[in-house]
C-alpha atoms as a PDB file:
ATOM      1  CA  UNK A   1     186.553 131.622-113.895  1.00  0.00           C
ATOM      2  CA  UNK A   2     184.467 134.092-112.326  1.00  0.00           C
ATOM      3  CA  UNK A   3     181.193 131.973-113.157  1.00  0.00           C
ATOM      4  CA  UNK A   4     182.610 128.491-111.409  1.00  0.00           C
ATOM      5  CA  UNK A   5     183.152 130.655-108.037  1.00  0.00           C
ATOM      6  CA  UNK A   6     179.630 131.491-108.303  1.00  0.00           C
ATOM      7  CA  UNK A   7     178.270 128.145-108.742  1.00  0.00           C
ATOM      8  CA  UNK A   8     180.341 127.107-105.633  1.00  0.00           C
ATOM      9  CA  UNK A   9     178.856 129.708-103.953  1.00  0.00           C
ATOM     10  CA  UNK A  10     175.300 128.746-104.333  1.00  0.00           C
ATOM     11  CA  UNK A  11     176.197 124.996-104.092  1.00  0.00           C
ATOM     12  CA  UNK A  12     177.679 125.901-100.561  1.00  0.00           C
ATOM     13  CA  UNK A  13     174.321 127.401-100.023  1.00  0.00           C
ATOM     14  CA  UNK A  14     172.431 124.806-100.985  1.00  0.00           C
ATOM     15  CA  UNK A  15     174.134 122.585 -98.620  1.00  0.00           C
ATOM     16  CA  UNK A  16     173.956 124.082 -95.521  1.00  0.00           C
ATOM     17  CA  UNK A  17     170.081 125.056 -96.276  1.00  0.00           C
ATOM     18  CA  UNK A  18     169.609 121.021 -96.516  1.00  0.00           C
ATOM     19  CA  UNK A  19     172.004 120.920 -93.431  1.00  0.00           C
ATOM     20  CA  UNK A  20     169.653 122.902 -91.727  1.00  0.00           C
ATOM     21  CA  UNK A  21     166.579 121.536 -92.803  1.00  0.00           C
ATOM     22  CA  UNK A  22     167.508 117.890 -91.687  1.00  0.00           C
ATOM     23  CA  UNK A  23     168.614 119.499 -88.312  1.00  0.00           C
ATOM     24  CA  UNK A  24     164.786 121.112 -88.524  1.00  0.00           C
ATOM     25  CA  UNK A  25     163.420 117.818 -89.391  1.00  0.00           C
ATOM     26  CA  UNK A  26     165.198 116.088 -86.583  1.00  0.00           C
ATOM     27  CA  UNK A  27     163.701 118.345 -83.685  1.00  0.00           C
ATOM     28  CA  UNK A  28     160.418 117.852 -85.348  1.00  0.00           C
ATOM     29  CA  UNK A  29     160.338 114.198 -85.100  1.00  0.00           C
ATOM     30  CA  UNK A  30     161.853 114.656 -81.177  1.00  0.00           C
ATOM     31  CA  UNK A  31     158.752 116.591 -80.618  1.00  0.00           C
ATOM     32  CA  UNK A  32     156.321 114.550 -81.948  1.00  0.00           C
ATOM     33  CA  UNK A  33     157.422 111.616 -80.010  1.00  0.00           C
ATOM     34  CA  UNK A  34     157.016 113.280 -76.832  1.00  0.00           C
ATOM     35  CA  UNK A  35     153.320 114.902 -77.714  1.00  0.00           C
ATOM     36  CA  UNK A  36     152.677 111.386 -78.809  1.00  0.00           C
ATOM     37  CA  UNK A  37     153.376 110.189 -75.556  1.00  0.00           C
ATOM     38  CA  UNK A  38     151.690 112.914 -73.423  1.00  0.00           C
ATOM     39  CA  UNK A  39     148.606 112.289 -75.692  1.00  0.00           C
ATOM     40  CA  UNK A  40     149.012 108.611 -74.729  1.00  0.00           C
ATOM     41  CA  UNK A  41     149.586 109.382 -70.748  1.00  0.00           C
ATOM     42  CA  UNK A  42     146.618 111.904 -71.031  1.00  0.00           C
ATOM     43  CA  UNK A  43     143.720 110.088 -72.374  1.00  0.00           C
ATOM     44  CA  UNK A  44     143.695 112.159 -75.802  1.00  0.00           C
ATOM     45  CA  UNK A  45     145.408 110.002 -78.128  1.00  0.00           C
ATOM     46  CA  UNK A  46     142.696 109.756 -80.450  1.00  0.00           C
ATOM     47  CA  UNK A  47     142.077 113.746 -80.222  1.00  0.00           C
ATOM     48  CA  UNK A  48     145.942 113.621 -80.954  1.00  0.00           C
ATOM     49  CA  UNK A  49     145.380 111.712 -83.766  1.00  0.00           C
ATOM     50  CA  UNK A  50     142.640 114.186 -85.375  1.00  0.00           C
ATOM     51  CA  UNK A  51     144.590 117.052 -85.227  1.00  0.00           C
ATOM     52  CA  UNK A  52     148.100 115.518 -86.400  1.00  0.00           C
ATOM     53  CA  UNK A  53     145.174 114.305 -89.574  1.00  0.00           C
ATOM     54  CA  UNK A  54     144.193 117.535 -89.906  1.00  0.00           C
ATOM     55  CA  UNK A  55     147.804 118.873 -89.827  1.00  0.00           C
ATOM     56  CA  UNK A  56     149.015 116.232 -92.531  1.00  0.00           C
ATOM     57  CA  UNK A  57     146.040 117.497 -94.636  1.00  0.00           C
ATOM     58  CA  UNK A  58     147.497 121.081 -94.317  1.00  0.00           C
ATOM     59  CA  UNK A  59     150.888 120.657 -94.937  1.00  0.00           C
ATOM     60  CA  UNK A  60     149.827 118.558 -98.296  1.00  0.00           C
ATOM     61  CA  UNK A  61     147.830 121.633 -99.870  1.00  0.00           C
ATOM     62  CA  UNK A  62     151.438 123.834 -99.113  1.00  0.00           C
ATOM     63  CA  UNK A  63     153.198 121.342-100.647  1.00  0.00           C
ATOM     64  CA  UNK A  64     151.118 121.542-103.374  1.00  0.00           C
ATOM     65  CA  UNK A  65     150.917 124.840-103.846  1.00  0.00           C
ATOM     66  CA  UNK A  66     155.398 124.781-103.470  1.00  0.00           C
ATOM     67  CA  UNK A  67     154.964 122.046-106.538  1.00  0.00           C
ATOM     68  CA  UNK A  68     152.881 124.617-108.255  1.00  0.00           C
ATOM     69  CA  UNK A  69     155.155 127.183-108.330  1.00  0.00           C
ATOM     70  CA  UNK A  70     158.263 125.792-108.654  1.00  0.00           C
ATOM     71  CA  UNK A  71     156.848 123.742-112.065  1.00  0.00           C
ATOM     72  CA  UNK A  72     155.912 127.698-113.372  1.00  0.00           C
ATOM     73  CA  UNK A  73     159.321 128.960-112.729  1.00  0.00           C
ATOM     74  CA  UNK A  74     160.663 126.057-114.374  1.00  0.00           C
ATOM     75  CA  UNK A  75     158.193 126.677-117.416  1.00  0.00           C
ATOM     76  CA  UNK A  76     159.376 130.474-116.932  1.00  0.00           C
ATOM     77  CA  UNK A  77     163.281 129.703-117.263  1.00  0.00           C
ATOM     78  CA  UNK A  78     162.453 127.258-120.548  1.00  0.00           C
ATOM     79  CA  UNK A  79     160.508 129.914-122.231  1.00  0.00           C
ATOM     80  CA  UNK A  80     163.048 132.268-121.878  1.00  0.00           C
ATOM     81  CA  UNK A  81     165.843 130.047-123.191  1.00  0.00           C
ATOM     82  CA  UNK A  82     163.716 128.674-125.812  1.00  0.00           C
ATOM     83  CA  UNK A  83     162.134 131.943-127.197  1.00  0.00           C
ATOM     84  CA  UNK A  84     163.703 134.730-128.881  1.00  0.00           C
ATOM     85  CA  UNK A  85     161.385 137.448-129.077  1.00  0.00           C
ATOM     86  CA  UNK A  86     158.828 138.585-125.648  1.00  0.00           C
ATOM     87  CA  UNK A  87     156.231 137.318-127.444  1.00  0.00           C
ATOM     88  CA  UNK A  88     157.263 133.920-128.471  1.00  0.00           C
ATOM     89  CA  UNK A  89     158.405 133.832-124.646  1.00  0.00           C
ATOM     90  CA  UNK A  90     154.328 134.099-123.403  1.00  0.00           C
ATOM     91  CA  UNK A  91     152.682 132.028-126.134  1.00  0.00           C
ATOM     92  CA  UNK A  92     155.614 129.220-124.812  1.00  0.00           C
ATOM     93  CA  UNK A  93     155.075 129.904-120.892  1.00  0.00           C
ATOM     94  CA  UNK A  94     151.136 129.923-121.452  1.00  0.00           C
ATOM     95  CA  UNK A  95     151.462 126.386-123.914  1.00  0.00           C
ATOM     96  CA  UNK A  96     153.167 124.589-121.085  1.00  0.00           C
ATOM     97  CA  UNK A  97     151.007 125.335-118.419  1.00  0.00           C
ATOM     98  CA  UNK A  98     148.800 122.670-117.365  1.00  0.00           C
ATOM     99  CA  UNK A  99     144.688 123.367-118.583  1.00  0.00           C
ATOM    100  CA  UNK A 100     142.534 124.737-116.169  1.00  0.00           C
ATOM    101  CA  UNK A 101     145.986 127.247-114.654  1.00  0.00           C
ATOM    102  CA  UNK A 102     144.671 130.716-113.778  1.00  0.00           C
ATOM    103  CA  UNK A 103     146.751 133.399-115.749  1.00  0.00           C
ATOM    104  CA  UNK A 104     147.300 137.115-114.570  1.00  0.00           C
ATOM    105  CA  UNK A 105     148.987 140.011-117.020  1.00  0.00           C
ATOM    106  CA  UNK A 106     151.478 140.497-114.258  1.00  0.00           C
ATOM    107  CA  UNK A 107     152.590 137.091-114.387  1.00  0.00           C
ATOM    108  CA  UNK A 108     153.225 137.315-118.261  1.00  0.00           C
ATOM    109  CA  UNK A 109     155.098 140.494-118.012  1.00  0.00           C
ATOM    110  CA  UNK A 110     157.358 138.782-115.368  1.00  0.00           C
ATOM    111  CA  UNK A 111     157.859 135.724-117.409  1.00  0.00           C
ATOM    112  CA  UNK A 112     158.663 137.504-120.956  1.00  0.00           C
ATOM    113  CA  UNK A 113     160.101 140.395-119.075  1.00  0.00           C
ATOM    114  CA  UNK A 114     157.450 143.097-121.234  1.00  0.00           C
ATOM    115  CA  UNK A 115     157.830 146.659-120.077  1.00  0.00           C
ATOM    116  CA  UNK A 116     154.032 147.148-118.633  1.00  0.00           C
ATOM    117  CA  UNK A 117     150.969 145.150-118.098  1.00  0.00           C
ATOM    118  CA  UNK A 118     149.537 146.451-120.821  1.00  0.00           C
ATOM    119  CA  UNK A 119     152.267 144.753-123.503  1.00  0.00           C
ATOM    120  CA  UNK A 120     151.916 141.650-121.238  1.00  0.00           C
ATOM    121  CA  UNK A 121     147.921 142.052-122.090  1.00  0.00           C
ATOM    122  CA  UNK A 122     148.497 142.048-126.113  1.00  0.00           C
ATOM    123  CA  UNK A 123     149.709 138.993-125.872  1.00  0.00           C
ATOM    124  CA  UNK A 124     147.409 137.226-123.940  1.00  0.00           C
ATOM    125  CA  UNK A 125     144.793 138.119-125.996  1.00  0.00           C
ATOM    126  CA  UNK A 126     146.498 136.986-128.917  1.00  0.00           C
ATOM    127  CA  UNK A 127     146.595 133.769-126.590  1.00  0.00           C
ATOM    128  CA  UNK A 128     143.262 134.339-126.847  1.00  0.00           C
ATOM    129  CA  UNK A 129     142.624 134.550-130.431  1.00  0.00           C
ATOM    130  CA  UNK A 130     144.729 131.466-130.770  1.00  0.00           C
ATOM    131  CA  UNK A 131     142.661 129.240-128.583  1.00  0.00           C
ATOM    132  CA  UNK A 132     145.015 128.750-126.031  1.00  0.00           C
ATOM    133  CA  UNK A 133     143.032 130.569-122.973  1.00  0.00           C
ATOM    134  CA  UNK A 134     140.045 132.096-122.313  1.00  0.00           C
ATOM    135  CA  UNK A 135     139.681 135.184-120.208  1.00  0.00           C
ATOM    136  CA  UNK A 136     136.979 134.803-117.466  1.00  0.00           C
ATOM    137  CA  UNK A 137     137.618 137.981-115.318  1.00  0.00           C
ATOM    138  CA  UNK A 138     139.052 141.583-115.171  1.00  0.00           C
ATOM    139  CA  UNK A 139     142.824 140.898-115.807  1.00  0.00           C
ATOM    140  CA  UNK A 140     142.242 136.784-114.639  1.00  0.00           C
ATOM    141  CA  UNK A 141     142.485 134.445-118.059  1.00  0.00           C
ATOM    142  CA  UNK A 142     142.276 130.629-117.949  1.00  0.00           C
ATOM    143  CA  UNK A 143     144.395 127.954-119.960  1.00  0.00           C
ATOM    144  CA  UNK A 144     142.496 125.666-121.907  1.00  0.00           C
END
């Protein structure tokens, strides 16, 4: 029973990270309100409006790039329960990433767990040879 206790664990984690972030959220929103209204008092609303824009805009692109990652660990943890051998692991990691996704030999190593960089660059140029990407840099390949 060793691996239910650790499952509580993280689940107890979990919760009180969401506990926290509503509490975060919260204050936000109490905060905004009130530079909303100063804005208003002072004459700046519409400078107030730019930068909260501009802010919006920001916080998009880091939620983007959160997406980003998360959907590569995800591809990670399938390819490793998928996959037998290291290999097999990469060629499945680089197949599900989305065309156009930059590729490092540090990434692949991490992924199929390969012992150096170099092992980790074997099989992306077998990727290579097999159509799947196409290296455009030192150590920098691209899915296609």
């Amino acid at each position: 029973m060793r691996g239910g206790k650790g499952i509580s664990r993280e689940r107890s984690w979990i919760d009180s990270l969401k506990k926290a972030l509503e509490e975060w959220k919260a204050q936000r929103e109490q905060l905004e309100a009130g530079i909303a209204e100063l804005a208003r008092k002072s004459g700046l609303y519409g400078y107030y409006l730019l930068l909260k824009l501009r802010a919006e805009m920001e916080k998009s692109s880091i939620d983007e790039a959160i997406v980003k990652k998360l959907m590569r660990m995800l591809i990670a943890r399938i390819a490793r329960e998928k996959r037998s051998t290291k290999k097999e692991r990469a060629l499945c990691y680089i197949e599900n990433l989305p065309k156009g996704t930059c590729i490092t030999a540090k990434e692949i190593r991490e992924v199929a767990d390969f012992q150096s960089d170099g092992a980790a660059r074997w099989a992306l140029e077998g990727a290579e040879r097999a159509g799947l990407i196409r290296k455009v840099g030192r150590g920098l390949w691209v899915r296609c």
